[in-house]
PDB file of N, CA and C in Angstrom:
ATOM      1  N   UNK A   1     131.777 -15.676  82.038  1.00  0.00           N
ATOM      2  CA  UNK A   1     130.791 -14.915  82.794  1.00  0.00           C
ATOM      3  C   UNK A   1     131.049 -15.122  84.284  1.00  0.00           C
ATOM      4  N   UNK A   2     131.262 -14.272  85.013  1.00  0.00           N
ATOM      5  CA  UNK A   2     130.887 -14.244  86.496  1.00  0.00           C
ATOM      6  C   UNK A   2     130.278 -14.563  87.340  1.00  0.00           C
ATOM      7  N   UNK A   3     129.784 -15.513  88.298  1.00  0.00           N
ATOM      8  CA  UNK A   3     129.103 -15.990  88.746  1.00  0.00           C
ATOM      9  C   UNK A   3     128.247 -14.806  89.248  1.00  0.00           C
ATOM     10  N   UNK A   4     128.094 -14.319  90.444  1.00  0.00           N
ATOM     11  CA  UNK A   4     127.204 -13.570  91.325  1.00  0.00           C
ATOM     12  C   UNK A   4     127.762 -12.173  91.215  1.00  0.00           C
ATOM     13  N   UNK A   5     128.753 -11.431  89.741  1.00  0.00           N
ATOM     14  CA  UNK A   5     128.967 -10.289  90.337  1.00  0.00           C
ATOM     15  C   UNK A   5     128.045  -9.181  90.940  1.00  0.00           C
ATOM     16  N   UNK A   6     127.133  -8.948  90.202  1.00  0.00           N
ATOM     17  CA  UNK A   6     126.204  -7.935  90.291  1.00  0.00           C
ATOM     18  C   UNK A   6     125.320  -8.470  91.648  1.00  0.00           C
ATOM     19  N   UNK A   7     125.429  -9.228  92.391  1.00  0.00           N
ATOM     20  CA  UNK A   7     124.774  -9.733  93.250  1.00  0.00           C
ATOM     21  C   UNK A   7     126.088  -9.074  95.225  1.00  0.00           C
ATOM     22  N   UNK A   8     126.822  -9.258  94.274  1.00  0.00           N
ATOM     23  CA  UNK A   8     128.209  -8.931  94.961  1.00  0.00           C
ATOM     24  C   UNK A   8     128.195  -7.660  94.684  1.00  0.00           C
ATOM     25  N   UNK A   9     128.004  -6.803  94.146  1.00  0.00           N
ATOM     26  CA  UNK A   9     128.102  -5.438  94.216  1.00  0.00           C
ATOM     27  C   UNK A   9     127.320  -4.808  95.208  1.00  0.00           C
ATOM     28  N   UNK A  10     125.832  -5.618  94.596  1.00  0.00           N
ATOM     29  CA  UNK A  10     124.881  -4.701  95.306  1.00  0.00           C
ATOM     30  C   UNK A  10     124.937  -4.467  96.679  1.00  0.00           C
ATOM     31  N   UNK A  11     125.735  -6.313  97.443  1.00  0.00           N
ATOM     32  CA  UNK A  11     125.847  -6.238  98.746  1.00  0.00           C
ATOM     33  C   UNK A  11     127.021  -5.231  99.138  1.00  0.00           C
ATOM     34  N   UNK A  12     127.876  -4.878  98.935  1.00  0.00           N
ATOM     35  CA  UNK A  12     129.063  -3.529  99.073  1.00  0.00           C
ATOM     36  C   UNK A  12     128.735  -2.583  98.770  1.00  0.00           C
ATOM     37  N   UNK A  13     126.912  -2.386  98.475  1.00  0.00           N
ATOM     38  CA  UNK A  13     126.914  -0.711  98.164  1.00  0.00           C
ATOM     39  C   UNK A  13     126.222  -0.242  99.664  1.00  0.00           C
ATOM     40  N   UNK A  14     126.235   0.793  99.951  1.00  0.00           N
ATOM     41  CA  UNK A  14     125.274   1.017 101.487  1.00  0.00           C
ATOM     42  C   UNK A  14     124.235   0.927 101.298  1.00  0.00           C
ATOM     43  N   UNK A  15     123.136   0.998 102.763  1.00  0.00           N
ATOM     44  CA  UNK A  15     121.928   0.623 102.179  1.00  0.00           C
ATOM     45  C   UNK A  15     120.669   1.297 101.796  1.00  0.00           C
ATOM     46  N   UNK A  16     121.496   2.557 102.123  1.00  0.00           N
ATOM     47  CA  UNK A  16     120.689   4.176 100.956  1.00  0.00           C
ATOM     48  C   UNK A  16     120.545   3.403  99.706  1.00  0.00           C
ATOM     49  N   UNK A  17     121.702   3.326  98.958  1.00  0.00           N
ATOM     50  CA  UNK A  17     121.952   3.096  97.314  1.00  0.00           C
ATOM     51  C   UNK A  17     121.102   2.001  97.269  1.00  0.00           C
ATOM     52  N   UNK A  18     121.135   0.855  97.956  1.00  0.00           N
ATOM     53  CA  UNK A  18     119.982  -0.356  97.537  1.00  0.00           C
ATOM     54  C   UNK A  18     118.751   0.224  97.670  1.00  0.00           C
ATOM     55  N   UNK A  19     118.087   1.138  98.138  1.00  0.00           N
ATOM     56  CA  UNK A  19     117.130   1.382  98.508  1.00  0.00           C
ATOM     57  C   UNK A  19     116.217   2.370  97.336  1.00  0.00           C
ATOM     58  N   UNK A  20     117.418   3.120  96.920  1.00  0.00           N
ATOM     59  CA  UNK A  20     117.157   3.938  95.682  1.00  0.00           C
ATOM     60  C   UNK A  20     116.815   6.243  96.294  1.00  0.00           C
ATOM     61  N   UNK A  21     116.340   6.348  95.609  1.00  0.00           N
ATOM     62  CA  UNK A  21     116.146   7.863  96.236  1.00  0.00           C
ATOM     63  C   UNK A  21     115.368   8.084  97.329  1.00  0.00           C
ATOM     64  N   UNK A  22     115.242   8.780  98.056  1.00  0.00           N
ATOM     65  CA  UNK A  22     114.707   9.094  99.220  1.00  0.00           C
ATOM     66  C   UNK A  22     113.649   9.941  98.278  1.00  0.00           C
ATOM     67  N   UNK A  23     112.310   9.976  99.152  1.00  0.00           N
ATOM     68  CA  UNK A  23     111.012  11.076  98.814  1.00  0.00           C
ATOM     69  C   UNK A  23     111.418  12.494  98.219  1.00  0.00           C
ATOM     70  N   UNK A  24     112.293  12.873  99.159  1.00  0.00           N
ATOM     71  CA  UNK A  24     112.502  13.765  99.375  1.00  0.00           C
ATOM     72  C   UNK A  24     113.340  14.525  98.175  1.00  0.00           C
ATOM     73  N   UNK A  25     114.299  13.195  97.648  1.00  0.00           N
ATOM     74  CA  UNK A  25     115.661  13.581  96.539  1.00  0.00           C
ATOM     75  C   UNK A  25     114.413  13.987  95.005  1.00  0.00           C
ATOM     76  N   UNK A  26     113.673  12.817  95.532  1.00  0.00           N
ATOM     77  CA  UNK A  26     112.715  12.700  94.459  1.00  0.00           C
ATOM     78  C   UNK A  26     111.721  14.662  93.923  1.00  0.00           C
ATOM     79  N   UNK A  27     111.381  14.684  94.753  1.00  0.00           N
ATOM     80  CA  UNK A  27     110.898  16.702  94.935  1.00  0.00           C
ATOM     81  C   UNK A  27     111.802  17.557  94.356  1.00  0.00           C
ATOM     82  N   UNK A  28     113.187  17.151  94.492  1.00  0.00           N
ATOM     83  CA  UNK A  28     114.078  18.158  94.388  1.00  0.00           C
ATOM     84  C   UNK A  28     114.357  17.959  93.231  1.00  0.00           C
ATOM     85  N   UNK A  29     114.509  16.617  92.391  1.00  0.00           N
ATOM     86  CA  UNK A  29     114.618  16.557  91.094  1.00  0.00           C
ATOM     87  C   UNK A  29     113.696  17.555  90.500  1.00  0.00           C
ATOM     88  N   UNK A  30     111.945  16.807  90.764  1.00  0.00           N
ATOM     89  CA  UNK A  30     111.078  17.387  90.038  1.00  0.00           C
ATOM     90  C   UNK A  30     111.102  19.109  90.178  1.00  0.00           C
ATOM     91  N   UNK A  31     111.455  19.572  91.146  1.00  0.00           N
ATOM     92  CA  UNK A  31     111.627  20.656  91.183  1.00  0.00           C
ATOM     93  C   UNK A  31     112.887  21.537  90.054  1.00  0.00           C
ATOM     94  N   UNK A  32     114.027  20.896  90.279  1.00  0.00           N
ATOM     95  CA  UNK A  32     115.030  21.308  89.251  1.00  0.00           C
ATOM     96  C   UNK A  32     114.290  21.268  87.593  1.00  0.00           C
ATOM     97  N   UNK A  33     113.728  20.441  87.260  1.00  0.00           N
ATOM     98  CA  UNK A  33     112.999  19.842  86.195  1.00  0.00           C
ATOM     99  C   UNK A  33     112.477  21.039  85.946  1.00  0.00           C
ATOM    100  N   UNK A  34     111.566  21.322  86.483  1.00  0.00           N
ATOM    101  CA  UNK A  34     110.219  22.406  86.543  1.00  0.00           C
ATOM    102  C   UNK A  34     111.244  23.632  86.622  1.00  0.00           C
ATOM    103  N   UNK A  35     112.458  23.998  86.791  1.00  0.00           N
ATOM    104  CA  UNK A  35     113.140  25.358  86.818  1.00  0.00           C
ATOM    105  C   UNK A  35     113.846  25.264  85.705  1.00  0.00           C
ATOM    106  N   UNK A  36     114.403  24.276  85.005  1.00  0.00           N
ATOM    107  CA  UNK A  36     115.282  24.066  83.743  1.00  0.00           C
ATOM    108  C   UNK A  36     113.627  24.539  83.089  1.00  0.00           C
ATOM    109  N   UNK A  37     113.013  24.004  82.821  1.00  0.00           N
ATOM    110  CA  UNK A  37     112.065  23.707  82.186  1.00  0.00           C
ATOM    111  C   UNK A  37     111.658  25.543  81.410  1.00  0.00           C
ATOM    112  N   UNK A  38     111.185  26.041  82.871  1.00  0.00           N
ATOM    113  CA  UNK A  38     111.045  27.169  82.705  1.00  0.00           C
ATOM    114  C   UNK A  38     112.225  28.887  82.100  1.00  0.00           C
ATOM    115  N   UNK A  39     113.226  28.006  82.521  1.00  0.00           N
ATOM    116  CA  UNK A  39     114.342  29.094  81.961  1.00  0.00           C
ATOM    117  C   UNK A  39     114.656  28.551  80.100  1.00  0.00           C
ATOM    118  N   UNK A  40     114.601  27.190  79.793  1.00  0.00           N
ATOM    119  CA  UNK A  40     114.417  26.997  78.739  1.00  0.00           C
ATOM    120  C   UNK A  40     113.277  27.652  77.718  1.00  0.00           C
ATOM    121  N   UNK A  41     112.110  27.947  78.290  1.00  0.00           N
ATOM    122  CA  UNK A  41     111.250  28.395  77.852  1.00  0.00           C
ATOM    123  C   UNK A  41     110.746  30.066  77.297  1.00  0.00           C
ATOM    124  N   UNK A  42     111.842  30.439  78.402  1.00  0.00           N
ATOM    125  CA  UNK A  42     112.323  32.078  78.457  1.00  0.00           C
ATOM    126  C   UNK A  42     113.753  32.225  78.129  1.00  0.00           C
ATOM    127  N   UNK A  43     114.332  30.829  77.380  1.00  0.00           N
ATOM    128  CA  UNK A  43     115.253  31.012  76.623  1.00  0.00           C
ATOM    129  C   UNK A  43     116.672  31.649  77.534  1.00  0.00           C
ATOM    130  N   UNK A  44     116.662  31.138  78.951  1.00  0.00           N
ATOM    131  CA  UNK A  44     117.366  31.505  79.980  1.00  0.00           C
ATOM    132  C   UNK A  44     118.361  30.530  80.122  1.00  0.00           C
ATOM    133  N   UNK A  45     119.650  30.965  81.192  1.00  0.00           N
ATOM    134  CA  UNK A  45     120.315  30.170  81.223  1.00  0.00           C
ATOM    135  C   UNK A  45     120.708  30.288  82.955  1.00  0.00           C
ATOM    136  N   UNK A  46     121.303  29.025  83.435  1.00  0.00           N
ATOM    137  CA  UNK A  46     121.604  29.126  84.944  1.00  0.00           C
ATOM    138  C   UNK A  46     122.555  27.999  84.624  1.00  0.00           C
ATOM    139  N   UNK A  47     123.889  28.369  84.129  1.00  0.00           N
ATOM    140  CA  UNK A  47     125.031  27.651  84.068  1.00  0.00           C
ATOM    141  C   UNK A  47     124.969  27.127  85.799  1.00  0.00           C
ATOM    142  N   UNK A  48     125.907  27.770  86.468  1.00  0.00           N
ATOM    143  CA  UNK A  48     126.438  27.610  87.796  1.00  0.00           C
ATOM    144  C   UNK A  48     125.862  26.533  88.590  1.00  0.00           C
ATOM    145  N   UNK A  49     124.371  26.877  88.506  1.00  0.00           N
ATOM    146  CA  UNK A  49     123.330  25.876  88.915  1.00  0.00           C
ATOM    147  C   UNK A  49     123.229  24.503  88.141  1.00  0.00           C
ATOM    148  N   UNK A  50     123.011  24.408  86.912  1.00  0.00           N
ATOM    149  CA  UNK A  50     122.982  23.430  86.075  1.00  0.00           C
ATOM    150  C   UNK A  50     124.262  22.508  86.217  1.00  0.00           C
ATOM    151  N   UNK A  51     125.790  23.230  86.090  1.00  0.00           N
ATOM    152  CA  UNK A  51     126.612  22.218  86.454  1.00  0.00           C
ATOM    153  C   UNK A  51     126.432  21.530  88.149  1.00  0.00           C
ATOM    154  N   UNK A  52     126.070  22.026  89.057  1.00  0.00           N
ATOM    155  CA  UNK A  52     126.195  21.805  90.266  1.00  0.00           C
ATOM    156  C   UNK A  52     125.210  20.760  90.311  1.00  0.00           C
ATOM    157  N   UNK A  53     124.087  20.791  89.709  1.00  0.00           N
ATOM    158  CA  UNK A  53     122.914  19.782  89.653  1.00  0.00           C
ATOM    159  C   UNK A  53     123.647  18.551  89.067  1.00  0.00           C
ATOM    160  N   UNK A  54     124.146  19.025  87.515  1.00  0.00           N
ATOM    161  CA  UNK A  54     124.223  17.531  86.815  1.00  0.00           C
ATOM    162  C   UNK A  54     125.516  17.023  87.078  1.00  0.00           C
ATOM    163  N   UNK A  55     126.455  17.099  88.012  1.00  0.00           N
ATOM    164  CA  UNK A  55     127.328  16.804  89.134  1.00  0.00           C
ATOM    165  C   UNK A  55     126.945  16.248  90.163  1.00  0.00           C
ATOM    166  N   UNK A  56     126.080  16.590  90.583  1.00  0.00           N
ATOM    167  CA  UNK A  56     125.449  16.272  92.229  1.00  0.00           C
ATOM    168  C   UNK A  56     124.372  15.099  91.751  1.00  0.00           C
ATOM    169  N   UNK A  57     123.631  15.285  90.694  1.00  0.00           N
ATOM    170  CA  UNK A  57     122.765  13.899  90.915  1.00  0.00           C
ATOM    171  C   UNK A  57     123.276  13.032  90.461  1.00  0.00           C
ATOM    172  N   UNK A  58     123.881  12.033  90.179  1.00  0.00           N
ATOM    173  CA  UNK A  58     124.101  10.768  90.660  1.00  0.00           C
ATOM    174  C   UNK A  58     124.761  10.483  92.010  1.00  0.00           C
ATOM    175  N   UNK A  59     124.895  10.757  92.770  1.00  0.00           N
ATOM    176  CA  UNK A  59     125.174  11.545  94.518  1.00  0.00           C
ATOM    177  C   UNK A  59     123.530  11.098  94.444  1.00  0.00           C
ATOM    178  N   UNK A  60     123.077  12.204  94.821  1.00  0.00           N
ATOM    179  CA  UNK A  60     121.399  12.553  94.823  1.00  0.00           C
ATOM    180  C   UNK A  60     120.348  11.508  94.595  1.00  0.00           C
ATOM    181  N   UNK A  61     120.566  10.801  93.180  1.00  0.00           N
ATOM    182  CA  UNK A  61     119.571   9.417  93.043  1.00  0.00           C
ATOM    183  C   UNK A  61     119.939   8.321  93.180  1.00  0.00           C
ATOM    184  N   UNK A  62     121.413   8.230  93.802  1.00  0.00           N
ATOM    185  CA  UNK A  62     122.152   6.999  94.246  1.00  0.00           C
ATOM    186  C   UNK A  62     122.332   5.909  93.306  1.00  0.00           C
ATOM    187  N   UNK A  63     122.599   6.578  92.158  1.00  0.00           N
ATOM    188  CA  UNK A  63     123.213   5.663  90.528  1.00  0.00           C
ATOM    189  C   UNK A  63     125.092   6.231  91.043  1.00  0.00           C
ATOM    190  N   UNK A  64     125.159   6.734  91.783  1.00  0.00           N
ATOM    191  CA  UNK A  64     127.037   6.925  91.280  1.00  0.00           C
ATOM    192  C   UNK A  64     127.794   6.542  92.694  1.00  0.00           C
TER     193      UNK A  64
END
């Protein structure tokens, strides 16, 4: 086992990523949410968008 890796990571990540999502990233999720949500419901589809989202968020909630 490793002594301090994960302790050592966290310090090499910037200090956005320690911090976690901004307010703001946070809206835009719930917002995407609430538009999948609704095209699912009307049995819709928004490829173009959907890949660009589930690409972009871990970027976005600062997991990647």
């Amino acid at each position: 086992m490793e002594g301090n890796a994960g302790g050592e990571r966290a310090a090499r990540q910037p200090e956005a990523a320690r911090r976690g999502p901004a307010p703001s990233n946070d809206r835009f999720y719930a917002h995407c949410a609430a538009y999948f949500e609704y095209l699912r419901r009307r049995g819709l589809h928004d490829y173009p968008f959907e890949d660009e989202f589930y690409y972009t968020m871990p970027a976005v909630s600062g997991s990647g």
